[in-house]
Each structure stands twice: as C-alpha cells, then as structure tokens.
N, C-alpha and C. Protein backbone atom coordinates (compact mmCIF):
# COMPACT_ATOMS: atom_id res chain seq x y z
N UNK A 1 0.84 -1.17 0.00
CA UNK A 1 0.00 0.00 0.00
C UNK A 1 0.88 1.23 0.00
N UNK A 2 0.75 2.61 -1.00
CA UNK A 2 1.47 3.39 -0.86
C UNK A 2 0.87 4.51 -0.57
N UNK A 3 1.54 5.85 0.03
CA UNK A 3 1.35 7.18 0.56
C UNK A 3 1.08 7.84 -0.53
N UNK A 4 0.74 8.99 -0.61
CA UNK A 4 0.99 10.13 -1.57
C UNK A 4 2.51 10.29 -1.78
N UNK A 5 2.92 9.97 -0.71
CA UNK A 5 4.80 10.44 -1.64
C UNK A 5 5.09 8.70 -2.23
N UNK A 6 4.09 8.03 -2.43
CA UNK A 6 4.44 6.50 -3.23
C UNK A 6 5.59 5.50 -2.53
N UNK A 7 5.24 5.90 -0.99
CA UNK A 7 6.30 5.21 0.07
C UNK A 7 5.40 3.72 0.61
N UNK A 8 5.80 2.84 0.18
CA UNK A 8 5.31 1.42 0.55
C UNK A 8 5.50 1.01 2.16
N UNK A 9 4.41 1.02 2.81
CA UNK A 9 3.98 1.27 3.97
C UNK A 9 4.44 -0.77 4.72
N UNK A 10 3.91 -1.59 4.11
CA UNK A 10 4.14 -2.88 4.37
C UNK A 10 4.96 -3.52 3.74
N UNK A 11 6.30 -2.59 2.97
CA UNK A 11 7.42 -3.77 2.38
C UNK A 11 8.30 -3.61 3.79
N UNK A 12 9.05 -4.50 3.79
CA UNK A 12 9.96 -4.91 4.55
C UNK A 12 11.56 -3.77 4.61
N UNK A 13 11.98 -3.61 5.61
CA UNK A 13 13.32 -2.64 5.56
C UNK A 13 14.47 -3.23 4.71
N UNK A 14 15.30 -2.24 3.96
CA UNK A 14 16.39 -3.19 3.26
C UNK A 14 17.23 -3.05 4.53
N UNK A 15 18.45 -3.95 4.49
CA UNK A 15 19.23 -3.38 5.53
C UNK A 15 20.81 -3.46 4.75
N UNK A 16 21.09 -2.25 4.29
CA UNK A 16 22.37 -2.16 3.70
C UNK A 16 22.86 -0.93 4.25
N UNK A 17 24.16 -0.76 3.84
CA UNK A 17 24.90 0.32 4.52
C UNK A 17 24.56 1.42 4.73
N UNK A 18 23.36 1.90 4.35
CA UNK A 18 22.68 3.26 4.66
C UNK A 18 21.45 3.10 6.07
N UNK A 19 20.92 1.88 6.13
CA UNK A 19 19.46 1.51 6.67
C UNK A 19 19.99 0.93 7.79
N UNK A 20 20.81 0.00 8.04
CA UNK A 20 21.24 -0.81 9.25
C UNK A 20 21.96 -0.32 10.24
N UNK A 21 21.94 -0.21 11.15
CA UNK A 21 23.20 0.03 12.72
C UNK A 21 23.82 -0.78 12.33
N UNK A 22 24.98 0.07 12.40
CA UNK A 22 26.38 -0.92 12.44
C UNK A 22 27.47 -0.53 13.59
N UNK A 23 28.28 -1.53 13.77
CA UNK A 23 29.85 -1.31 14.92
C UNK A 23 30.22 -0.19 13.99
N UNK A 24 31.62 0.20 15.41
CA UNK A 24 32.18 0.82 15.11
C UNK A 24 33.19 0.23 14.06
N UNK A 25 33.63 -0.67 13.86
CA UNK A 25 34.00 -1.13 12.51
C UNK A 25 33.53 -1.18 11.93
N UNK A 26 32.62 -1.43 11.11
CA UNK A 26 31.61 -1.09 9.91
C UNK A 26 30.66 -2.52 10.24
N UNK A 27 30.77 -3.02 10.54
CA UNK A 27 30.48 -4.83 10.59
C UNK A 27 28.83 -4.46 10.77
N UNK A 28 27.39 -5.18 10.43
CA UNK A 28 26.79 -5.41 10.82
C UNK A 28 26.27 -6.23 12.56
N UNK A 29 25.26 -5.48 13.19
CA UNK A 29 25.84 -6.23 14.62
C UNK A 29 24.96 -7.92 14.24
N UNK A 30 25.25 -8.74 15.20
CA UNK A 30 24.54 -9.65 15.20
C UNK A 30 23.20 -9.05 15.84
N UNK A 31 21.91 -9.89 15.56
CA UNK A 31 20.48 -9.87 16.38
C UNK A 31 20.07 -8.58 15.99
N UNK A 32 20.02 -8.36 14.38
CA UNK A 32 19.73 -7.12 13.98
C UNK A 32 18.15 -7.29 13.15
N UNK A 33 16.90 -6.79 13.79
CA UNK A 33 16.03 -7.34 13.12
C UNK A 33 15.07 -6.46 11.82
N UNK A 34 14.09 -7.24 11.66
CA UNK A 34 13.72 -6.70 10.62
C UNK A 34 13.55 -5.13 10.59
N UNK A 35 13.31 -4.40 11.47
CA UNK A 35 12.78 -2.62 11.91
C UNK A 35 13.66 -1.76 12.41
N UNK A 36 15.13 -2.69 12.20
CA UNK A 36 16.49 -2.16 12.61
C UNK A 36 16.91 -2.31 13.63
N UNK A 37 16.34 -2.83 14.97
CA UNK A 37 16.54 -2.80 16.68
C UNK A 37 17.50 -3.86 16.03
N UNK A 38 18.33 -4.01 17.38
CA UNK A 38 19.46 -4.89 17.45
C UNK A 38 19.46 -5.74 19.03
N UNK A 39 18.85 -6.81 18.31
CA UNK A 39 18.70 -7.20 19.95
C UNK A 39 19.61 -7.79 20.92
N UNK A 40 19.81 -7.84 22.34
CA UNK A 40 21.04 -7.29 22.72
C UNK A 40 21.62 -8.51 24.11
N UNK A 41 22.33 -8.61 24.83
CA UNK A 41 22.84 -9.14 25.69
C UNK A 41 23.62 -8.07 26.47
N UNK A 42 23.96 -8.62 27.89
CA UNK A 42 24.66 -7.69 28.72
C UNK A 42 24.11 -6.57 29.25
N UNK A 43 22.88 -7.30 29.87
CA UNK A 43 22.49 -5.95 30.78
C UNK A 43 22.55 -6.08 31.83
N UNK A 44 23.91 -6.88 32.27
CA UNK A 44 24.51 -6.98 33.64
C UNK A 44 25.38 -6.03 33.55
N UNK A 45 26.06 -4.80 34.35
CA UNK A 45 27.69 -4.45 34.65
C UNK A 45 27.82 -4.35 35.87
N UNK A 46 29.16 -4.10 35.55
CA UNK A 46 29.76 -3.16 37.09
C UNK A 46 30.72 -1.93 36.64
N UNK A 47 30.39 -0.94 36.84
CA UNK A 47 30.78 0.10 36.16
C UNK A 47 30.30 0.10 34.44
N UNK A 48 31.55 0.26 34.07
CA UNK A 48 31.63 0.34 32.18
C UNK A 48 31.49 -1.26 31.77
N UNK A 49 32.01 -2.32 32.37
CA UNK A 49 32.10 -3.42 31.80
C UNK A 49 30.55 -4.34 32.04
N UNK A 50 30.69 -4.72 30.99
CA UNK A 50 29.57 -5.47 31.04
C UNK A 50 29.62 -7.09 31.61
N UNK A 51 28.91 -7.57 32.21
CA UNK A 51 29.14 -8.89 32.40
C UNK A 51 28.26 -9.82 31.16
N UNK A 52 28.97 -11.13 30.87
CA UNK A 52 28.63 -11.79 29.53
C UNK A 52 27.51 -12.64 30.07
N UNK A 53 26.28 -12.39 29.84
CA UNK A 53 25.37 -13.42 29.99
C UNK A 53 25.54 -14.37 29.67
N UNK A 54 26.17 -15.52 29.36
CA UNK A 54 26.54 -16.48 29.53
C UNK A 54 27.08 -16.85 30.81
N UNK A 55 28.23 -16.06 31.19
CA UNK A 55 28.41 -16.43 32.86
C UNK A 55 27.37 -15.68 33.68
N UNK A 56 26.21 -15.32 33.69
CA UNK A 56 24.96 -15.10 34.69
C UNK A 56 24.72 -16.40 34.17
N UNK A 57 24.28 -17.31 33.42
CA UNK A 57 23.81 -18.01 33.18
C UNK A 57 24.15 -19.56 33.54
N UNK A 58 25.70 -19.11 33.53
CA UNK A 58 26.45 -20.28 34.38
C UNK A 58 26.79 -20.05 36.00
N UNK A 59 26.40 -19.00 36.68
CA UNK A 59 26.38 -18.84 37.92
C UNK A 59 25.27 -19.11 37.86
N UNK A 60 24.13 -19.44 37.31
CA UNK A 60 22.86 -19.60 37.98
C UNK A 60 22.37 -21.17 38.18
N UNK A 61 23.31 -21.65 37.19
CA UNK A 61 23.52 -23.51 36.83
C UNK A 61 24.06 -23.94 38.19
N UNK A 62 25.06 -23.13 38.46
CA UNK A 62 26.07 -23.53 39.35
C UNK A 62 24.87 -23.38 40.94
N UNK A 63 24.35 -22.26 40.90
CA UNK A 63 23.79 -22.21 42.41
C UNK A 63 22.18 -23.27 42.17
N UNK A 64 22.05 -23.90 41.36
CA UNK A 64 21.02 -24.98 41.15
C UNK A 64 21.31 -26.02 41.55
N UNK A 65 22.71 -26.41 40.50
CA UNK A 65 23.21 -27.55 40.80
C UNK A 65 23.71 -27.91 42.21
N UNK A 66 24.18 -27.15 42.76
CA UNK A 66 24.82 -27.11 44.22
C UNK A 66 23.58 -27.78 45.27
N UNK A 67 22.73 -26.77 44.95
CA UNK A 67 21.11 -27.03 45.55
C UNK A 67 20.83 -28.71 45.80
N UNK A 68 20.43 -29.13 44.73
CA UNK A 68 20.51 -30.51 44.40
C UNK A 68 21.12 -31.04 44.51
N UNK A 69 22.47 -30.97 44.62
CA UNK A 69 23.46 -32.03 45.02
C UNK A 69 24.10 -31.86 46.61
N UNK A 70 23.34 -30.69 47.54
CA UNK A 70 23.20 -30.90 48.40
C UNK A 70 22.24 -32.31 49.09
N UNK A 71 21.65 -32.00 48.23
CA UNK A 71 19.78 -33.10 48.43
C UNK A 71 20.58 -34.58 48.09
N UNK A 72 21.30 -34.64 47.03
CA UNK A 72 21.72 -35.93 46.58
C UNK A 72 23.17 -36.42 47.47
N UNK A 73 23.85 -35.67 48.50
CA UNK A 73 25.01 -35.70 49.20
C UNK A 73 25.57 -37.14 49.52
N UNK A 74 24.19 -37.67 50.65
CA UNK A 74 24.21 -38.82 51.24
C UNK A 74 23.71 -39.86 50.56
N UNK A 75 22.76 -39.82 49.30
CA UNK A 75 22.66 -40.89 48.71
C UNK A 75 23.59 -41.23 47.17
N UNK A 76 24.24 -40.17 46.92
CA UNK A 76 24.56 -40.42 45.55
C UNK A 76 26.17 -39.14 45.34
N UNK A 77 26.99 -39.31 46.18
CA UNK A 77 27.80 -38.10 46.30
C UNK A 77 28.34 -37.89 45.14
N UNK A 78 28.92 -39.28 44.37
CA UNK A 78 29.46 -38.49 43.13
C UNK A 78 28.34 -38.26 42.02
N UNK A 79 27.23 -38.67 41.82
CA UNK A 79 26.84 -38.07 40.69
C UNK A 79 26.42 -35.96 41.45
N UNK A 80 26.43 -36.18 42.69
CA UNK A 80 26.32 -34.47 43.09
C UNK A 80 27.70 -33.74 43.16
N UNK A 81 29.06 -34.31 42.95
CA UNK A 81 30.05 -33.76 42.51
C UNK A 81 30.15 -33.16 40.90
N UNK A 82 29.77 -34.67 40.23
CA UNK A 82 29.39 -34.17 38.45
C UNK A 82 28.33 -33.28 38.30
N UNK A 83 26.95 -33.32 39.13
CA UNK A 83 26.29 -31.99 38.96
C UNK A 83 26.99 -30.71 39.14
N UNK A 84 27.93 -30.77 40.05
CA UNK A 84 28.72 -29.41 40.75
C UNK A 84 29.16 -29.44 39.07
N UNK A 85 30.03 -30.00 38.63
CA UNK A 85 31.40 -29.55 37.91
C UNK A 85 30.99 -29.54 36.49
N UNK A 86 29.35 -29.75 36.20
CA UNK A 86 29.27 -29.71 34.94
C UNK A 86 27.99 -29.20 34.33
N UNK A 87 27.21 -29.16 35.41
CA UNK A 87 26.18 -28.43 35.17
C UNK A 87 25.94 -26.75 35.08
N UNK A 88 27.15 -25.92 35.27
CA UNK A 88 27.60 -24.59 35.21
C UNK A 88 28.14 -24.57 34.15
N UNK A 89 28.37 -25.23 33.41
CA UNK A 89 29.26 -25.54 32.31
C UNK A 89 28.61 -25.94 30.99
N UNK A 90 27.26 -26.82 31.26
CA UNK A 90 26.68 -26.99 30.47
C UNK A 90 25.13 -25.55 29.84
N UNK A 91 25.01 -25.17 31.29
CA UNK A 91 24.27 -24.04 31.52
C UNK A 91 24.43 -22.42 30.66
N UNK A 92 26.20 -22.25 30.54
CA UNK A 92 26.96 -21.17 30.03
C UNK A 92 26.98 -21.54 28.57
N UNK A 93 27.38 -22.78 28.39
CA UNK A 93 27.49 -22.76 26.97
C UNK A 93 26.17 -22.80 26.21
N UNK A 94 25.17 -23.28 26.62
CA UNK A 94 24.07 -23.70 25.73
C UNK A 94 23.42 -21.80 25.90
N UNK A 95 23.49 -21.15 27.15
CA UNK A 95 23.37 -19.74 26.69
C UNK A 95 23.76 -19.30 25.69
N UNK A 96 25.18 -19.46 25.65
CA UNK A 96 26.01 -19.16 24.39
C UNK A 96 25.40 -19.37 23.08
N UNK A 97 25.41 -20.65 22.66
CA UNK A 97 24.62 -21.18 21.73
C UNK A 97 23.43 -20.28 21.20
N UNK A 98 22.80 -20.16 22.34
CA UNK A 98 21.60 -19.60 22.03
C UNK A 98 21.61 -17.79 21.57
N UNK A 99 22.67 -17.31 22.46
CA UNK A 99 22.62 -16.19 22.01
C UNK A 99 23.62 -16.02 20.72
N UNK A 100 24.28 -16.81 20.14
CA UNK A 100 25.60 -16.47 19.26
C UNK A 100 24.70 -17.63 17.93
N UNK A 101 24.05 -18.57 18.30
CA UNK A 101 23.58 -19.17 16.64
C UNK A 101 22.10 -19.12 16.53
N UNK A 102 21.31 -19.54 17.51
CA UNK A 102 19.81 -19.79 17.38
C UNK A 102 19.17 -18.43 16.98
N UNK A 103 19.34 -17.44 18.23
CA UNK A 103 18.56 -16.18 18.44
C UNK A 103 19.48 -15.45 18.53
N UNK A 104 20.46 -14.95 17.59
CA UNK A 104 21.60 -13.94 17.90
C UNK A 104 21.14 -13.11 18.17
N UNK A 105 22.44 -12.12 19.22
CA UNK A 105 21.86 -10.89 19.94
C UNK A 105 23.38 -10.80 19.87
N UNK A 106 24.02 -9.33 19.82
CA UNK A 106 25.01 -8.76 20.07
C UNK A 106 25.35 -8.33 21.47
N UNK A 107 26.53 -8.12 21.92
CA UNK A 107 26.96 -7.70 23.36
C UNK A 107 26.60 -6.31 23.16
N UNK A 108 26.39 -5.58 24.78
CA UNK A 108 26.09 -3.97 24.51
C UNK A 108 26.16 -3.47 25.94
N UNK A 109 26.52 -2.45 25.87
CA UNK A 109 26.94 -2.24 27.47
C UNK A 109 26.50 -0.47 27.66
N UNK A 110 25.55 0.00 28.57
CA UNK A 110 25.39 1.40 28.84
C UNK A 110 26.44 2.49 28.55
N UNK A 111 26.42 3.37 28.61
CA UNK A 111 27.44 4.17 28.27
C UNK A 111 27.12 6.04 28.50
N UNK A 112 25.88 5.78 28.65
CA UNK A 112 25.57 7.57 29.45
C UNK A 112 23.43 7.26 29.21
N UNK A 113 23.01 8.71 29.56
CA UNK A 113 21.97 8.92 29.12
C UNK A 113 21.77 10.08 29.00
N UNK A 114 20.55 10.74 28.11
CA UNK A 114 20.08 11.86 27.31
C UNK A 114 18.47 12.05 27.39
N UNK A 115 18.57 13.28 27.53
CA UNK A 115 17.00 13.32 27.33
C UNK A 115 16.44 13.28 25.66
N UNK A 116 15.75 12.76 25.30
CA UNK A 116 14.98 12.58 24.22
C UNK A 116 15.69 13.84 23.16
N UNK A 117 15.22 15.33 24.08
CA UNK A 117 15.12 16.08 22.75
C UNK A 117 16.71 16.57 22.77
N UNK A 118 17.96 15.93 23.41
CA UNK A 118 18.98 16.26 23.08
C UNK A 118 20.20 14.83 22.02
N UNK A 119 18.79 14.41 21.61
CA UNK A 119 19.17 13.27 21.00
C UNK A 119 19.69 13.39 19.40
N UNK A 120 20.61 13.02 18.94
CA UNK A 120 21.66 13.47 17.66
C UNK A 120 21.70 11.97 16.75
N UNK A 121 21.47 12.15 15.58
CA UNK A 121 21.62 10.81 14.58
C UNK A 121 23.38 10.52 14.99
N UNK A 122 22.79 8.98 14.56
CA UNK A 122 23.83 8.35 15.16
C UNK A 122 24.35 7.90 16.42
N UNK A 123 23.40 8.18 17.33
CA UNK A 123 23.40 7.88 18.92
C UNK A 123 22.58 6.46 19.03
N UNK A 124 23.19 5.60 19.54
CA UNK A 124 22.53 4.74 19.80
C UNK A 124 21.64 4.09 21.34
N UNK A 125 20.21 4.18 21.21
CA UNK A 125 19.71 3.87 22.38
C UNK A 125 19.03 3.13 22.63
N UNK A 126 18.26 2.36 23.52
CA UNK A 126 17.92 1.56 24.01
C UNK A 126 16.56 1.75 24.39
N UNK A 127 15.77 0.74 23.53
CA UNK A 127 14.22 1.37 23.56
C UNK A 127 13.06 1.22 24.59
N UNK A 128 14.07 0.13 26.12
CA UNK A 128 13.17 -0.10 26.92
C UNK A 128 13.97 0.78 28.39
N UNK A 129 14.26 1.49 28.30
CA UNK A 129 15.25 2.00 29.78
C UNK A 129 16.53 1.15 29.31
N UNK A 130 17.12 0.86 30.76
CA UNK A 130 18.50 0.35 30.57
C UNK A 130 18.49 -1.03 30.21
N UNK A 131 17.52 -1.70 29.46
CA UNK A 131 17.85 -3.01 29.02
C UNK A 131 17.16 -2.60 27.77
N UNK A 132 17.36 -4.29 27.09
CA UNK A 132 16.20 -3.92 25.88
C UNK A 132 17.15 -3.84 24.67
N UNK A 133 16.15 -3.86 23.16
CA UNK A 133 17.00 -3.77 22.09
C UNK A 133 17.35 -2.56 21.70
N UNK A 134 18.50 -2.35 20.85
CA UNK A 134 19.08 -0.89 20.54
C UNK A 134 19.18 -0.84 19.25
N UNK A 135 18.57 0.43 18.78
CA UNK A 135 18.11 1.73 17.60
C UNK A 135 19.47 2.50 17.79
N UNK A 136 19.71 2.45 16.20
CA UNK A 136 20.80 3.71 16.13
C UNK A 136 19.41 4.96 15.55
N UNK A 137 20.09 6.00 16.07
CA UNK A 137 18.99 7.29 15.66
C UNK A 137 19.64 7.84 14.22
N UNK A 138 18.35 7.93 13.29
CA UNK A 138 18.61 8.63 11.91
C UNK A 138 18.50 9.98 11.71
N UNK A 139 17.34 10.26 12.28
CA UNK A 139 16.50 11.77 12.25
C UNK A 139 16.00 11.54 13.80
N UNK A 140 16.01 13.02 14.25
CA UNK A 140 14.68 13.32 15.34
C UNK A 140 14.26 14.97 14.78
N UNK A 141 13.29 15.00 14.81
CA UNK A 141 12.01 16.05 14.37
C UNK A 141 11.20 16.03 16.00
N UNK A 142 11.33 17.23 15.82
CA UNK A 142 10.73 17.79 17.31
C UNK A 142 9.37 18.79 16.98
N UNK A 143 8.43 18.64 17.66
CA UNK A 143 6.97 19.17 17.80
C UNK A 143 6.78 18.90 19.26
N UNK A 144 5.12 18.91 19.54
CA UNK A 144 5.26 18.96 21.15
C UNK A 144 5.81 17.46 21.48
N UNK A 145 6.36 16.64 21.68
CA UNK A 145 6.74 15.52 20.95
C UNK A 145 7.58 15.39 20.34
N UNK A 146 8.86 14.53 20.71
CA UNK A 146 9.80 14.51 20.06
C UNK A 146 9.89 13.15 19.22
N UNK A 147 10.15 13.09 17.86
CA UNK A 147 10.28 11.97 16.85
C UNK A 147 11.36 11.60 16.50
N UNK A 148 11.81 10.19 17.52
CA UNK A 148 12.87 9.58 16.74
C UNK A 148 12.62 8.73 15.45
N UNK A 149 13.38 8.74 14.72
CA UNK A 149 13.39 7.77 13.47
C UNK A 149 14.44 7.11 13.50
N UNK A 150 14.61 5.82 13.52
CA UNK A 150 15.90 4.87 13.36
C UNK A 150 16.02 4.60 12.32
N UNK A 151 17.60 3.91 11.56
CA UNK A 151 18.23 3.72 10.66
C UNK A 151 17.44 1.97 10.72
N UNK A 152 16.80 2.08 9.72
CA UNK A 152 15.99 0.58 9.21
C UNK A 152 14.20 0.73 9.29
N UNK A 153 14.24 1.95 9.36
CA UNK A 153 12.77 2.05 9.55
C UNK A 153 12.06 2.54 10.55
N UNK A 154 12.30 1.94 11.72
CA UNK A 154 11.46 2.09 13.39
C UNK A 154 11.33 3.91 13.79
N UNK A 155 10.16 3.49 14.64
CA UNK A 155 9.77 5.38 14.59
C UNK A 155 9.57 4.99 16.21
N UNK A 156 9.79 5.94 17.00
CA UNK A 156 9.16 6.65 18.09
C UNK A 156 8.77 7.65 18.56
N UNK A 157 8.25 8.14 19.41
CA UNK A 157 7.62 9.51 19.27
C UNK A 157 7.80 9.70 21.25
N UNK A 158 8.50 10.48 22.04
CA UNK A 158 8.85 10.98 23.12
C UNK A 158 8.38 11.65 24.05
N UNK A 159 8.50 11.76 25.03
CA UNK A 159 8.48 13.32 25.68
C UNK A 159 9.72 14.12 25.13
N UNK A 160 9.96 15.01 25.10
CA UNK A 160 11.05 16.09 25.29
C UNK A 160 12.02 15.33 26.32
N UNK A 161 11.55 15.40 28.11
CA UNK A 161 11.98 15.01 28.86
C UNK A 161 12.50 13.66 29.14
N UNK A 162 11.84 12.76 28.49
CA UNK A 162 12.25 11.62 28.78
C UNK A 162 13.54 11.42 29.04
N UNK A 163 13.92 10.84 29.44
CA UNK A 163 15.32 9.93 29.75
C UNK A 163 15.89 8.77 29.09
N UNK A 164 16.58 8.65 28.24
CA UNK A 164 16.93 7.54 27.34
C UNK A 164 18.57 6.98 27.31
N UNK A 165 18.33 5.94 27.39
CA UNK A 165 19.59 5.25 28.03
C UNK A 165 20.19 4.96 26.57
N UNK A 166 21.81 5.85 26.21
CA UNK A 166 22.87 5.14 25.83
C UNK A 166 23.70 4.06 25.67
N UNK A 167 24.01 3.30 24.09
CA UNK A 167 24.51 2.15 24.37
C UNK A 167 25.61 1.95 23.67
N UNK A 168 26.40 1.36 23.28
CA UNK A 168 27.53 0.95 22.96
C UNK A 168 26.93 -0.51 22.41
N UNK A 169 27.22 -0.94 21.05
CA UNK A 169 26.90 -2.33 20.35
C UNK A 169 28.48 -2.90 20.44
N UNK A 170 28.97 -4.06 21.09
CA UNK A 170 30.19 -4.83 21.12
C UNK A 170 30.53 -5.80 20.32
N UNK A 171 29.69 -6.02 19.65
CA UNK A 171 30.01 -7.38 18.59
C UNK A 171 28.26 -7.66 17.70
C-alpha cells in the first residue's frame, strides 16, 4: 500500500549500509532485526564493563546444581560432585549457543543517558530503559513531541523530557 509520496507502507526494511546500525567497525551487529533494533545481551555491569550473559547463566547452573546435590550428598555423592562440575558448564554454553547461533543478539553495554530532545543521529539507544533492544537514531524532528526515526525504519515519538539510556553495540 502506498502514501501520496508512493512510500510502501508494508514492504519490509532493506538493511544495507545506509538503513542498518552498524559497529564501530563497519560490521553489521549480530540480532539485527527486521525494523532495525538490534537485539542485545549484557544488561549486567559493574561500572563500564559489562558482564557476559553467559556467565549469569552459568552462575545460575552452578547455584542450582549445588542445591541438588546438596539433596543428593548422602545418597549419591558423586553423581552431586558431576552436577557441581558440569552443570555450570553446560548451563553457560548452551546460553552461548543460544545467544551467538539460534537467536543472535550482540553484546552492549550502557554508556551515558540523554534526554529525548537532546538526542543526535547516530546515537545509539535503548528502547526499553536500561535493558532492551538498541536503535541507532537517523533523524529526530521535534513538535510537542519529540520523533525519533531509526536507521531501518522504526519510529518513536517521546516526551522532550524523557530519559533515554545510551549504548555501545560490542560485537
């Protein structure tokens, strides 16, 4: 279906070097979807660094497994040793998996925040607060209402005031 300016409302975004977020190397990120968001990992840190969801994911194997192989101590000690030593292990990687082949998502780590209407193309932010997938900004057009437009298509529309969390795409 098209507009008066003959702009096709339900085709799909291209995503080539003009339309897509990309690294700071030029690279396309991984978990980049059809409307341009880039969906994301690492909304753990401490400070600047991000922690790799994969190890949340293997600390969380690890405090399960422990659990249970407390329970299994007295009847079954070594298969609750092999829970200890491999179930954190199996936990991290299959995260992995999941975030690097099934459902890719790129690493991304905070990096400041802005209010809406001091927002500049080429800033990349984060469309749910400090987690969530990340929009590089193309255009913003300001009325009472501020209009972001992302690179691949995606639109939002603001307060002025809002608060919008800065991101950094890592891979």
């Amino acid at each position: 279906m098209g507009t008066e300016d003959q702009v096709d409302l339900f085709s799909k975004p291209v995503h080539d070097g003009d339309t897509a977020p990309s690294l700071v190397d030029g690279r396309t990120p991984r978990g980049l979807t059809p409307d341009g968001w880039v969906r994301t990992t690492g909304w753990l840190q401490f400070g600047s660094r991000p922690v790799s969801s994969s190890l949340v994911a293997a600390v969380a194997g690890m405090l399960a497994s422990v659990i249970v192989a407390a329970a299994l101590m007295r009847t079954s000690p070594v298969v609750a040793g092999i829970l200890v030593l491999t179930v954190p292990v199996v936990c991290g990687g299959a995260w992995w998996l999941f975030t690097a082949r099934l459902k890719p998502a790129s690493p991304a780590r905070n990096v400041g925040t802005k209010h809406a209407e001091e927002l500049t193309p080429g800033d990349n932010v984060r469309l749910h607060g400090s987690i969530g997938p990340v929009g590089q900004v193309a255009a913003v057009t300001f009325g009472e209402d501020v209009g972001v437009h992302f690179r691949g298509g995606a639109h939002e529309s603001w307060p002025r005031r809002r608060t919008v969390q800065l991101a950094q795409l890592l891979g």
